[in-house]
C-alpha atoms as a PDB file:
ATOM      1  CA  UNK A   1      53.223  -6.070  38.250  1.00  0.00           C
ATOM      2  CA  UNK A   2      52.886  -4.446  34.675  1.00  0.00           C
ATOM      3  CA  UNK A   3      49.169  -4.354  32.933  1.00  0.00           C
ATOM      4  CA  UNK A   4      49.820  -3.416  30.022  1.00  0.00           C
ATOM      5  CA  UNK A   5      47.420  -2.927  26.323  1.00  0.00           C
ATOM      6  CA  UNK A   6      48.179  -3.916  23.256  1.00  0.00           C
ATOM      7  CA  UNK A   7      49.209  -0.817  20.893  1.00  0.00           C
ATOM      8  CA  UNK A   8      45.948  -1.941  18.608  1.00  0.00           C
ATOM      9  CA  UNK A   9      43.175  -3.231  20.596  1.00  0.00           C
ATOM     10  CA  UNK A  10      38.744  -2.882  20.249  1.00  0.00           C
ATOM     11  CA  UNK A  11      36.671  -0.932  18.138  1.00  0.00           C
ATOM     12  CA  UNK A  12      38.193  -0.861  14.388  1.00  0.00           C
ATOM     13  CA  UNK A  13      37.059   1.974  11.771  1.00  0.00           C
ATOM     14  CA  UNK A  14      34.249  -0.458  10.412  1.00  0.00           C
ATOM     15  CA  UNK A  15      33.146  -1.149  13.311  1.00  0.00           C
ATOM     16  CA  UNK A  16      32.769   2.114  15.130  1.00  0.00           C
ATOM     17  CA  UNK A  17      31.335   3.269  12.217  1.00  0.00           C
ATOM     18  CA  UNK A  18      28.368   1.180  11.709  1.00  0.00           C
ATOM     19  CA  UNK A  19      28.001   1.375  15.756  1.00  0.00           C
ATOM     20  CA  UNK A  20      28.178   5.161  15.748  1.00  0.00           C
ATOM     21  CA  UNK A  21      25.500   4.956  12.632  1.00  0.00           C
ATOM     22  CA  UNK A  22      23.070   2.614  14.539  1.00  0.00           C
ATOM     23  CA  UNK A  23      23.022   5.155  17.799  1.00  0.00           C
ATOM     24  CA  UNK A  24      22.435   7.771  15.747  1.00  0.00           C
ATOM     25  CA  UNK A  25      19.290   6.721  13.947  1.00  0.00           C
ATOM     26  CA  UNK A  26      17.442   5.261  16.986  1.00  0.00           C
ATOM     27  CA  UNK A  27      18.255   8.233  18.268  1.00  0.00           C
ATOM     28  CA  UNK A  28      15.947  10.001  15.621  1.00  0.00           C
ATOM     29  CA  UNK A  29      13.237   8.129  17.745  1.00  0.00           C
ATOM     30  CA  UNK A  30      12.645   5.943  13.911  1.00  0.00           C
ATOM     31  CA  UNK A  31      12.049   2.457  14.138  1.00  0.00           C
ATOM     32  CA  UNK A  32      15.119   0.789  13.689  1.00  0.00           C
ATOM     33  CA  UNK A  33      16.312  -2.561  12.669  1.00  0.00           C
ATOM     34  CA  UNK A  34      19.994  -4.214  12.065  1.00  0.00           C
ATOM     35  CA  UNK A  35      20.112  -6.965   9.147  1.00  0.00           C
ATOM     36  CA  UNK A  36      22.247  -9.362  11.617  1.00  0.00           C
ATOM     37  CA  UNK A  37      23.989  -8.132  14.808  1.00  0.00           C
ATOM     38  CA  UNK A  38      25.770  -5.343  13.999  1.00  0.00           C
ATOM     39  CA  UNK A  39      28.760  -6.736  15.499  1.00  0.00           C
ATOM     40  CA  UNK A  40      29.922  -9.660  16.867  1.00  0.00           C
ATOM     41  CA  UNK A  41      29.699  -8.622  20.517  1.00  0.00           C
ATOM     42  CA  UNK A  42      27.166  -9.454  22.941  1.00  0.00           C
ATOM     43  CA  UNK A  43      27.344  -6.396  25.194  1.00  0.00           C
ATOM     44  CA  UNK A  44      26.360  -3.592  22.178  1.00  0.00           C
ATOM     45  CA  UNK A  45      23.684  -5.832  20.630  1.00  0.00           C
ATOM     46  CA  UNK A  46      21.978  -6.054  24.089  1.00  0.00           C
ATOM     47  CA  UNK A  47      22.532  -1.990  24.822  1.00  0.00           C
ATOM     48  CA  UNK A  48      21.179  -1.067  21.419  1.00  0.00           C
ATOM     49  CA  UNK A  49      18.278  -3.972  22.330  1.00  0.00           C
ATOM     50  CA  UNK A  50      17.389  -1.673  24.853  1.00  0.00           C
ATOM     51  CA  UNK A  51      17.222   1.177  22.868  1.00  0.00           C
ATOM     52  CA  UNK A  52      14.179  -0.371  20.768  1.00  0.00           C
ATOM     53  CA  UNK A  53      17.131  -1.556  18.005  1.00  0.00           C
ATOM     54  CA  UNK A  54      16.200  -5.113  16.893  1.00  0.00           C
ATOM     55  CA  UNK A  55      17.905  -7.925  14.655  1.00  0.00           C
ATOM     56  CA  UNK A  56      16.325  -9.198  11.128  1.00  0.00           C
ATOM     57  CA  UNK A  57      18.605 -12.850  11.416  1.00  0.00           C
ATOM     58  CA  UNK A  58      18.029 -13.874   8.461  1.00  0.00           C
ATOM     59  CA  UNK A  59      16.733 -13.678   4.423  1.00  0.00           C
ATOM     60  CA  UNK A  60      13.029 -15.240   5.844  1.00  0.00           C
ATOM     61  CA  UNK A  61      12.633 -12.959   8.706  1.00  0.00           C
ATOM     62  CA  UNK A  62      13.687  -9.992   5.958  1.00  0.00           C
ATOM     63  CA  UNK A  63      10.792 -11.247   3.302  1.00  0.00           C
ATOM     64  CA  UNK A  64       7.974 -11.558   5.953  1.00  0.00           C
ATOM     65  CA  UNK A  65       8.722  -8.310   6.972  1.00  0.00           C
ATOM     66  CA  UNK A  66       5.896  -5.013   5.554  1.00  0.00           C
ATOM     67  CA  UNK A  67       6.346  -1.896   5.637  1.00  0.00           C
ATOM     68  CA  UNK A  68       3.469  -0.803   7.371  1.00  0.00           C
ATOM     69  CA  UNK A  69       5.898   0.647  10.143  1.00  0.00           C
ATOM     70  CA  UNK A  70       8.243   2.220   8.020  1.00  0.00           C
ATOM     71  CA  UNK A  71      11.408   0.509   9.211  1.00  0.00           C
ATOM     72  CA  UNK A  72      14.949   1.817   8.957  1.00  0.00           C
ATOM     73  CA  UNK A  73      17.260  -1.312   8.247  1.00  0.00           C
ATOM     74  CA  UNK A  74      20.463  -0.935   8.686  1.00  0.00           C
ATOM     75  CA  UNK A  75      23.366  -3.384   7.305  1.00  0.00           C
ATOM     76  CA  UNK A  76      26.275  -3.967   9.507  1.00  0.00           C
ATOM     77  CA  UNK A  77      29.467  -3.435   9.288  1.00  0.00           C
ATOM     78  CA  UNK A  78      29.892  -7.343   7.637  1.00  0.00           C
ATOM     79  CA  UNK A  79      28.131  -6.379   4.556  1.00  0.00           C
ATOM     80  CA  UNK A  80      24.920  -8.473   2.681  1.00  0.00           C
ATOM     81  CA  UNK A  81      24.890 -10.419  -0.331  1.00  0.00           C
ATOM     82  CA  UNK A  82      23.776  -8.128  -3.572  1.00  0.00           C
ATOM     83  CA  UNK A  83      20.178 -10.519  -3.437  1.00  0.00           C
ATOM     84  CA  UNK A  84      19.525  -8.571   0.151  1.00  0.00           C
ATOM     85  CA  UNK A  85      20.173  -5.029  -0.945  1.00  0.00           C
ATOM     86  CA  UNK A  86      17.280  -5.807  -3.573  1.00  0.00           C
ATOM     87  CA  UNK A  87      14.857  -7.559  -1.103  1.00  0.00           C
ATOM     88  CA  UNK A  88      15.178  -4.093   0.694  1.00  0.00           C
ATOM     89  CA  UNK A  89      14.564  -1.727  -2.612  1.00  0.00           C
ATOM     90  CA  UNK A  90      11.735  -3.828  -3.315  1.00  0.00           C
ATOM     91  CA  UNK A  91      10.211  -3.744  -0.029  1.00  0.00           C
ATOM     92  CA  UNK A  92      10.962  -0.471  -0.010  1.00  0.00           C
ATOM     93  CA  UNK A  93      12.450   0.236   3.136  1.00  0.00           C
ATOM     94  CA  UNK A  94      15.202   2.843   4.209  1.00  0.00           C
ATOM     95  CA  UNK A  95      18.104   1.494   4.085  1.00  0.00           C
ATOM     96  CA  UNK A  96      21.000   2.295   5.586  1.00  0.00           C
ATOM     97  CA  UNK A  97      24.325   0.589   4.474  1.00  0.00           C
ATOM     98  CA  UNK A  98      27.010   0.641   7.553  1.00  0.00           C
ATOM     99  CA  UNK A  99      29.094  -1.793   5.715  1.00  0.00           C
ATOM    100  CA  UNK A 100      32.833  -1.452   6.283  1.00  0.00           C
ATOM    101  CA  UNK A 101      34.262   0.181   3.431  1.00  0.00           C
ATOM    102  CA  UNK A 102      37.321  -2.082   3.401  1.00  0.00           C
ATOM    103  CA  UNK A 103      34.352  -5.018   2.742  1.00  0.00           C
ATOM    104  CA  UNK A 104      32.493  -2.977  -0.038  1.00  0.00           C
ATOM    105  CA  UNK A 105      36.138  -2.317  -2.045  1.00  0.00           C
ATOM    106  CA  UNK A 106      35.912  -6.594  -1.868  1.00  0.00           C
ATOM    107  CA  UNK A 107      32.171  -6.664  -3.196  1.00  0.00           C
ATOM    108  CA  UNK A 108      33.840  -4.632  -5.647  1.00  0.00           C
ATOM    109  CA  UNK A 109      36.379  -6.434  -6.962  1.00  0.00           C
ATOM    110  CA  UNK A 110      34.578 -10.056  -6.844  1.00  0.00           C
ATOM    111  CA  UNK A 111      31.649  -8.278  -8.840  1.00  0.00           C
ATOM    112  CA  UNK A 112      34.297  -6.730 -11.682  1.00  0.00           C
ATOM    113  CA  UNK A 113      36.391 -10.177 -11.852  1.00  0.00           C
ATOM    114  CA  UNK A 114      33.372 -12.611 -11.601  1.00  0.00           C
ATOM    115  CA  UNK A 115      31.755 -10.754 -14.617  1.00  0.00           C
ATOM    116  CA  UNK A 116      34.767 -10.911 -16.384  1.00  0.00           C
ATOM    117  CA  UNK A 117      35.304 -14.953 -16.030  1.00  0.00           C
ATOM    118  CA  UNK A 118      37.439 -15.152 -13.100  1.00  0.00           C
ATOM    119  CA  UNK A 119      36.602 -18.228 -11.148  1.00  0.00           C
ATOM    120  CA  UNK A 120      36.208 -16.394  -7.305  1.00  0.00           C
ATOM    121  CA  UNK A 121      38.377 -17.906  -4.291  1.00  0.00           C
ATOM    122  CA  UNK A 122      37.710 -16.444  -0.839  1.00  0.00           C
ATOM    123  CA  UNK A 123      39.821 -17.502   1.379  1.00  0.00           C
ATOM    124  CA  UNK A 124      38.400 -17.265   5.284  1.00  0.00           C
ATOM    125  CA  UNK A 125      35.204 -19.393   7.191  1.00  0.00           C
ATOM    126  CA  UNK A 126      32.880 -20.283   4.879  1.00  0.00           C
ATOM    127  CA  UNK A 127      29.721 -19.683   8.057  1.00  0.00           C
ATOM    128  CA  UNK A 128      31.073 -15.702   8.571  1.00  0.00           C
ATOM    129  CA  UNK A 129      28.630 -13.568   7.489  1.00  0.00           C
ATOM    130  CA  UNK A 130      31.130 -11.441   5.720  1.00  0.00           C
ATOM    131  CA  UNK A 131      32.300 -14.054   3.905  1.00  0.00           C
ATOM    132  CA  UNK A 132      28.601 -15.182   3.235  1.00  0.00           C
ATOM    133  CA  UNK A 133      28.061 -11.366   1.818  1.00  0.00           C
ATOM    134  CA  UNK A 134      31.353 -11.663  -0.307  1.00  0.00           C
ATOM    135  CA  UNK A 135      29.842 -14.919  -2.038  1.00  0.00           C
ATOM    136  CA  UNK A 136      26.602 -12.972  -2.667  1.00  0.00           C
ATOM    137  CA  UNK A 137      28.356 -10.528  -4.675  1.00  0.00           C
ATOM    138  CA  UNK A 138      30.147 -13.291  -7.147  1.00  0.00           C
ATOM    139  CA  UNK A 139      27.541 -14.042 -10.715  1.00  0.00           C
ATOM    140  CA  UNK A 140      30.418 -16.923 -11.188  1.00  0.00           C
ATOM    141  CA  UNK A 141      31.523 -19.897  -9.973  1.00  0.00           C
ATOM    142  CA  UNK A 142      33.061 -19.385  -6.601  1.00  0.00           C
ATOM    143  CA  UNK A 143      35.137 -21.580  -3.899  1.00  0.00           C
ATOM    144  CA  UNK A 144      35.896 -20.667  -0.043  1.00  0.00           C
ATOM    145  CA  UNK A 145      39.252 -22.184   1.138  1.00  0.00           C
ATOM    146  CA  UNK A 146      39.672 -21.759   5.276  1.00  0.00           C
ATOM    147  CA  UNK A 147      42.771 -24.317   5.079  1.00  0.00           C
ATOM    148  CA  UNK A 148      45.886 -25.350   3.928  1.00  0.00           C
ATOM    149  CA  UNK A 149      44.532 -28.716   3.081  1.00  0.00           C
ATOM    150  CA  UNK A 150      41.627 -27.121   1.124  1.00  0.00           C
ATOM    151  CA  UNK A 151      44.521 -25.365  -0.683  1.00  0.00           C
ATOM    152  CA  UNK A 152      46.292 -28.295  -1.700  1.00  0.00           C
ATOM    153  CA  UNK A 153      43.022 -29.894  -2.869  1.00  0.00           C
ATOM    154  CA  UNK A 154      42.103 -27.157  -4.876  1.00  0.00           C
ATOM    155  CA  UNK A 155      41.948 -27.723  -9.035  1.00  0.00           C
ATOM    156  CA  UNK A 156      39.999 -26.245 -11.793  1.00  0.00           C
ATOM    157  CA  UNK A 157      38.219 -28.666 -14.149  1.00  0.00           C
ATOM    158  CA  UNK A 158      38.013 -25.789 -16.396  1.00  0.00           C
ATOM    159  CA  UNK A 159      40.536 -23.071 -17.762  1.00  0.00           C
ATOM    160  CA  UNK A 160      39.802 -19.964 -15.806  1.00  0.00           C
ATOM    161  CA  UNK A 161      41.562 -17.207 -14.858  1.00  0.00           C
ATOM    162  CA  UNK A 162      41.684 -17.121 -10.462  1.00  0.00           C
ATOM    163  CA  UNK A 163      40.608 -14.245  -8.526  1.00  0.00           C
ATOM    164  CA  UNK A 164      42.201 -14.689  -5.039  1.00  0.00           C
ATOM    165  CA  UNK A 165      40.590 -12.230  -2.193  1.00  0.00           C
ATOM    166  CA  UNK A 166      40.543 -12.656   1.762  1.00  0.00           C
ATOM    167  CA  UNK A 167      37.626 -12.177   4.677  1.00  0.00           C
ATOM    168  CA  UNK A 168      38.958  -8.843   6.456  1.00  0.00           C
ATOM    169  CA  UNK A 169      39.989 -10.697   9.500  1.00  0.00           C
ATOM    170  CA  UNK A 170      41.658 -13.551   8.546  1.00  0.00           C
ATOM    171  CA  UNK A 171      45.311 -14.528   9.640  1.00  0.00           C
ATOM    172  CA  UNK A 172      47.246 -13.080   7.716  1.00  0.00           C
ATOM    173  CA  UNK A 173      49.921 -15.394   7.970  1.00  0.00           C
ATOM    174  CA  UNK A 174      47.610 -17.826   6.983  1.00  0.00           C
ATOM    175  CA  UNK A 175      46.799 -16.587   3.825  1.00  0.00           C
ATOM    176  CA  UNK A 176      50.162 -16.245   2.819  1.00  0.00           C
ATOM    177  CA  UNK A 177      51.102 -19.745   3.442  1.00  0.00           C
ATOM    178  CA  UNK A 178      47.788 -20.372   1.437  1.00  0.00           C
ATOM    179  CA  UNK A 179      48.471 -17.970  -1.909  1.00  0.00           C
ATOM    180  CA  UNK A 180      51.897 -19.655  -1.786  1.00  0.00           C
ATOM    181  CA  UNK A 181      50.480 -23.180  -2.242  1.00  0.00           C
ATOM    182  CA  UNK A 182      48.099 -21.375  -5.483  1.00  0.00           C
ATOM    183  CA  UNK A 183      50.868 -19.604  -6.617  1.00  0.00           C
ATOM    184  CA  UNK A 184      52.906 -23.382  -6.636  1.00  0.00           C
ATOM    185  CA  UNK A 185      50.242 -24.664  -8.808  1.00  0.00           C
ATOM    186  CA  UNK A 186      50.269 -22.015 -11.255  1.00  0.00           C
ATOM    187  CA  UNK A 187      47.358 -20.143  -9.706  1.00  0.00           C
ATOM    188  CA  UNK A 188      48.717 -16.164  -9.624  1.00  0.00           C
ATOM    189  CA  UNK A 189      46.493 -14.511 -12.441  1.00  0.00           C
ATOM    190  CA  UNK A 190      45.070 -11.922  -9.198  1.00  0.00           C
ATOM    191  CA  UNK A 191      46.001 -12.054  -5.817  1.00  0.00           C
ATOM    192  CA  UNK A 192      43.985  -9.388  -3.686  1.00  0.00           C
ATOM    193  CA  UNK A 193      45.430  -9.086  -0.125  1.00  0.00           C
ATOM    194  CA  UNK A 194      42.329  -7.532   1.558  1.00  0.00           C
ATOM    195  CA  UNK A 195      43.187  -8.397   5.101  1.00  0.00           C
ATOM    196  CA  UNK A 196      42.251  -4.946   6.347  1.00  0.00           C
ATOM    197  CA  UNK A 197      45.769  -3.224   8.101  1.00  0.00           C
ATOM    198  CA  UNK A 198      44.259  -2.669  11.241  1.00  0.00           C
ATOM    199  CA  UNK A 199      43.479  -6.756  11.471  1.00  0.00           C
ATOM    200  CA  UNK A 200      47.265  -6.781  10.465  1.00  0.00           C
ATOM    201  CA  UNK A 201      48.184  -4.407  13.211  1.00  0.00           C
ATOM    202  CA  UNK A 202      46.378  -6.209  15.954  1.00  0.00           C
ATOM    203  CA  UNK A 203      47.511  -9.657  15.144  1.00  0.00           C
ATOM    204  CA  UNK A 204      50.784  -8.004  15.138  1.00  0.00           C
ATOM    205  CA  UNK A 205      50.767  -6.187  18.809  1.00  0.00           C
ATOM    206  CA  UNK A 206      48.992  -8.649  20.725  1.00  0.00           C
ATOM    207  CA  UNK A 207      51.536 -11.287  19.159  1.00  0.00           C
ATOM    208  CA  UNK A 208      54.415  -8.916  20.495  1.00  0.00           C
ATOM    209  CA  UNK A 209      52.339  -8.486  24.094  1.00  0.00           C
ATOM    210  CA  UNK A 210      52.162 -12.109  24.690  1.00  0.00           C
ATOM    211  CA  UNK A 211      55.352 -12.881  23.706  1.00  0.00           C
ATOM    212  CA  UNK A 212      56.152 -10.905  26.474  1.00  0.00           C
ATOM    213  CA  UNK A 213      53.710 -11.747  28.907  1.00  0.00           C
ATOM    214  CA  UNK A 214      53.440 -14.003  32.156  1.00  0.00           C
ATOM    215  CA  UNK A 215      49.349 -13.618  31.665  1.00  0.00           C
ATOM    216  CA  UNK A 216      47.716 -12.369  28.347  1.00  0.00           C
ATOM    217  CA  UNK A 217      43.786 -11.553  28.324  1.00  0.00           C
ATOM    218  CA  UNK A 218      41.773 -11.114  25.361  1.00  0.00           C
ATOM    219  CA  UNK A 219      38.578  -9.880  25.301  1.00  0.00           C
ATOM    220  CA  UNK A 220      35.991 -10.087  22.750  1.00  0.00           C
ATOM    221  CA  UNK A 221      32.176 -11.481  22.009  1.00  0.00           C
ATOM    222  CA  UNK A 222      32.380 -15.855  21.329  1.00  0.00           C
ATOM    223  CA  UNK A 223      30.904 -14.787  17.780  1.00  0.00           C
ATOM    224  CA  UNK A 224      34.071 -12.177  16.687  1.00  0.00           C
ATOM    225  CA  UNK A 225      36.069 -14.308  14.180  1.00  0.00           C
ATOM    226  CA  UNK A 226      39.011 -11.497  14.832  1.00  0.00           C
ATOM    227  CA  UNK A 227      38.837 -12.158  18.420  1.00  0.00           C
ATOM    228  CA  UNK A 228      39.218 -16.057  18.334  1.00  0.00           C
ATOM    229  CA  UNK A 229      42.158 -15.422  15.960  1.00  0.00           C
ATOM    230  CA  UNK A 230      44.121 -13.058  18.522  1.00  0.00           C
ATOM    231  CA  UNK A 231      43.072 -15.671  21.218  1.00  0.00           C
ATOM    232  CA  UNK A 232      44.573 -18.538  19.262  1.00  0.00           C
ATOM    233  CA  UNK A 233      48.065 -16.233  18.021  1.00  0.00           C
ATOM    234  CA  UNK A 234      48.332 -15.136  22.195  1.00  0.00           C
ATOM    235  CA  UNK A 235      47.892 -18.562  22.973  1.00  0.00           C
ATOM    236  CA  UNK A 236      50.726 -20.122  21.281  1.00  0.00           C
ATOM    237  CA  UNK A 237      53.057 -17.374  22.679  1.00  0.00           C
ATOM    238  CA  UNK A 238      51.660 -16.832  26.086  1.00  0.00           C
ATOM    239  CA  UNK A 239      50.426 -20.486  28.243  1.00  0.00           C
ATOM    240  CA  UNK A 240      48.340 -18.548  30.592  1.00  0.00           C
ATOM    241  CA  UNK A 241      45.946 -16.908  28.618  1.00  0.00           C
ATOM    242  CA  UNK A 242      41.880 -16.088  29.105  1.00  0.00           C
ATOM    243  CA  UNK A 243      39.402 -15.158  26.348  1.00  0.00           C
ATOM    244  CA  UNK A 244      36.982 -13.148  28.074  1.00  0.00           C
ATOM    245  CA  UNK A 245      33.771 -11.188  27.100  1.00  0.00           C
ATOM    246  CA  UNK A 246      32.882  -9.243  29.742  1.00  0.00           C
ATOM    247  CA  UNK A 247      34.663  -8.887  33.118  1.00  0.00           C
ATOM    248  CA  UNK A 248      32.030 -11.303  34.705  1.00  0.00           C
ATOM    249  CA  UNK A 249      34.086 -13.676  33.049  1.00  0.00           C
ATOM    250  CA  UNK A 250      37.641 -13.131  34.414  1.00  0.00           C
ATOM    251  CA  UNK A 251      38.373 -15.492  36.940  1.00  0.00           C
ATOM    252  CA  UNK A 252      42.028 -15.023  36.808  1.00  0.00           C
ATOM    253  CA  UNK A 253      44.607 -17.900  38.531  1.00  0.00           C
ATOM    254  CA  UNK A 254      47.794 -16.101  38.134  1.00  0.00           C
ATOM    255  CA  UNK A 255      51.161 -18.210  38.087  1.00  0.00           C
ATOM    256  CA  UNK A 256      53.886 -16.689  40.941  1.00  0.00           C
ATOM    257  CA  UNK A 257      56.173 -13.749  40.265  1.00  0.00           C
ATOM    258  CA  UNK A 258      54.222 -12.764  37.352  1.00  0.00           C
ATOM    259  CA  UNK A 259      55.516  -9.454  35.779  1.00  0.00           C
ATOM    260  CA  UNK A 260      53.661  -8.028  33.261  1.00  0.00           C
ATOM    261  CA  UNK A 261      49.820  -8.898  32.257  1.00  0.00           C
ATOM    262  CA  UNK A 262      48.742  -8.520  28.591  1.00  0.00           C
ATOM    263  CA  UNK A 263      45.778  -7.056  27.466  1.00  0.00           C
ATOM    264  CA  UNK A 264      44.171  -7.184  24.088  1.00  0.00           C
ATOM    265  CA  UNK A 265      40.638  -7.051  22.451  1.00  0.00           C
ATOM    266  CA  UNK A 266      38.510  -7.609  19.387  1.00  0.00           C
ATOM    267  CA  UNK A 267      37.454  -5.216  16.639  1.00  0.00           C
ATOM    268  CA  UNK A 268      34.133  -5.501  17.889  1.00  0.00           C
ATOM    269  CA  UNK A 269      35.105  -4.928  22.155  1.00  0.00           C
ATOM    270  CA  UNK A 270      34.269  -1.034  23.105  1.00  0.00           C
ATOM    271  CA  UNK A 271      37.062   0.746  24.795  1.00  0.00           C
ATOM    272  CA  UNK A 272      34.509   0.629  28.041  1.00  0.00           C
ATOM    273  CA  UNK A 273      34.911  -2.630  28.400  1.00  0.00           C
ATOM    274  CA  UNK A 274      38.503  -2.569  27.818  1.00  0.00           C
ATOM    275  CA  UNK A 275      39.203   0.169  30.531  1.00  0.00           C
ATOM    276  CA  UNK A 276      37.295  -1.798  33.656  1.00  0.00           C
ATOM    277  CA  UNK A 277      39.367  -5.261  32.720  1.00  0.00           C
ATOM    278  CA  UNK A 278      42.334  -3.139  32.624  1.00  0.00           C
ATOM    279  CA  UNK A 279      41.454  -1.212  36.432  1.00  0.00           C
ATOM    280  CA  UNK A 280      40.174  -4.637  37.552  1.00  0.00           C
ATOM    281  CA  UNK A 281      43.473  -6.442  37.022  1.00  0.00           C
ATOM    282  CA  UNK A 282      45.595  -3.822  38.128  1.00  0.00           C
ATOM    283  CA  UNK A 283      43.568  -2.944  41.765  1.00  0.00           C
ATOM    284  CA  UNK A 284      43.033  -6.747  42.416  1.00  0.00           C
ATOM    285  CA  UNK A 285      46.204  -8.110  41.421  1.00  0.00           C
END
């Protein structure tokens, strides 16, 4: 029996990034917190946890907050809306901004167009925080479309010039199918594709993996967004597959005569947790 990874699997740029940037300031022995999890993963928020790292959830939390301690707050990879960077410059804490640069070129571009009169669509899950921290960047009127339907339905009252972006993580597929239906109505003034490539890449390989497959794992934290999205694309081309966050939850009942075993993970999975599901599978099975 094969085991074998998909080409693009765990840790993305962003993400390593911010994690690399939250080790290395509680390693300065400061007192550190993370505005949100600093990624959608379970296993790293509870290892930093330990480390004396802990989580602002929310705008409240952030405005009760003094700075008698002299916190370090660091945002995640995600990104905040603009109103949190100023809650932190006026509290004056240190802040450190992890956000994943592929997410600050969409602050960016939502900031330029909004100012300029574009009406804002995002297209991904209108509860994801990046999307949440996209929206908080807009001065203009702004919609969030997460379906096809919600595409169809769409229609400006007003003459406005559209802005199209996407959430980083978002199917890319999907958003085609859904810039074709704007682009049928007339709606193609400025279509961003901001689907960051290595998304692309990993929808793309575990796609190929579990088209392949007899058994296709994915493994990932029940938070990722990215994760669910390579668990739904495996599961349409593979009918024995597991999402799984950490190897406690692998109970695997393989079919007979299976060949090969897929393996893929989240943007948010470390490669440590990637290597034991892959030695698990291949010294039990």
């Amino acid at each position: 029996m094969e085991v074998r990874l998909a080409e693009c699997a765990g840790f993305c740029f962003g993400v390593k990034r911010a994690v690399d940037t939250v080790y290395e300031q509680a390693e300065a022995g400061k007192t550190i917190y993370t505005y949100g999890p600093i990624v959608h993963n379970e296993e790293v928020v509870r290892d930093l946890e330990e480390k004396g790292v802990r989580v602002i959830e929310n705008k409240d939390e952030l405005l009760q907050m003094t700075g008698e301690s002299a916190p370090t707050v660091i945002i995640r990879a995600h990104g905040v809306p603009r109103e949190i960077h100023d809650i932190l410059n006026q509290k004056g804490f240190e802040c450190v901004d992890a956000t994943c640069p592929f997410v600050k070129k969409i602050h960016r571009i939502v900031e330029k167009e909004s100012e300029a009169g574009c009406h804002i669509v995002i297209v991904g899950d209108p509860n994801h925080p990046e999307v949440e921290g996209i929206k908080g960047w807009c001065s203009g009127p702004v919609t969030i479309i997460e379906t096809l339907e919600e595409a169809e339905n769409f229609f400006l009252t007003e003459e406005k010039r559209v802005c199209i972006v996407s959430q980083t993580t978002f199917n890319y597929n999907k958003f085609q199918e859904i810039v074709e239906i704007f682009q049928k109505k007339g709606y193609n003034d400025n279509i961003v594709n901001t689907i960051c490539n290595a998304t692309e890449e990993r929808q793309r390989s575990a796609k190929a993996i579990a088209a392949e497959a007899d058994v296709m794992i994915v493994i990932g934290g029940k938070h990722s967004s990215n994760t669910r999205k390579l668990y739904d694309i495996c599961s349409r081309e593979c009918e024995h597959t597991y999402f799984i966050q950490t190897l406690d939850d692998l109970h695997l009942e393989l079919p007979k005569a299976v060949r090969l075993v897929g393996i893929t993970a989240g943007a948010s999975t470390p490669n440590k947790l990637i290597e034991e599901v892959q030695s698990y599978v291949r010294i039990n099975f």
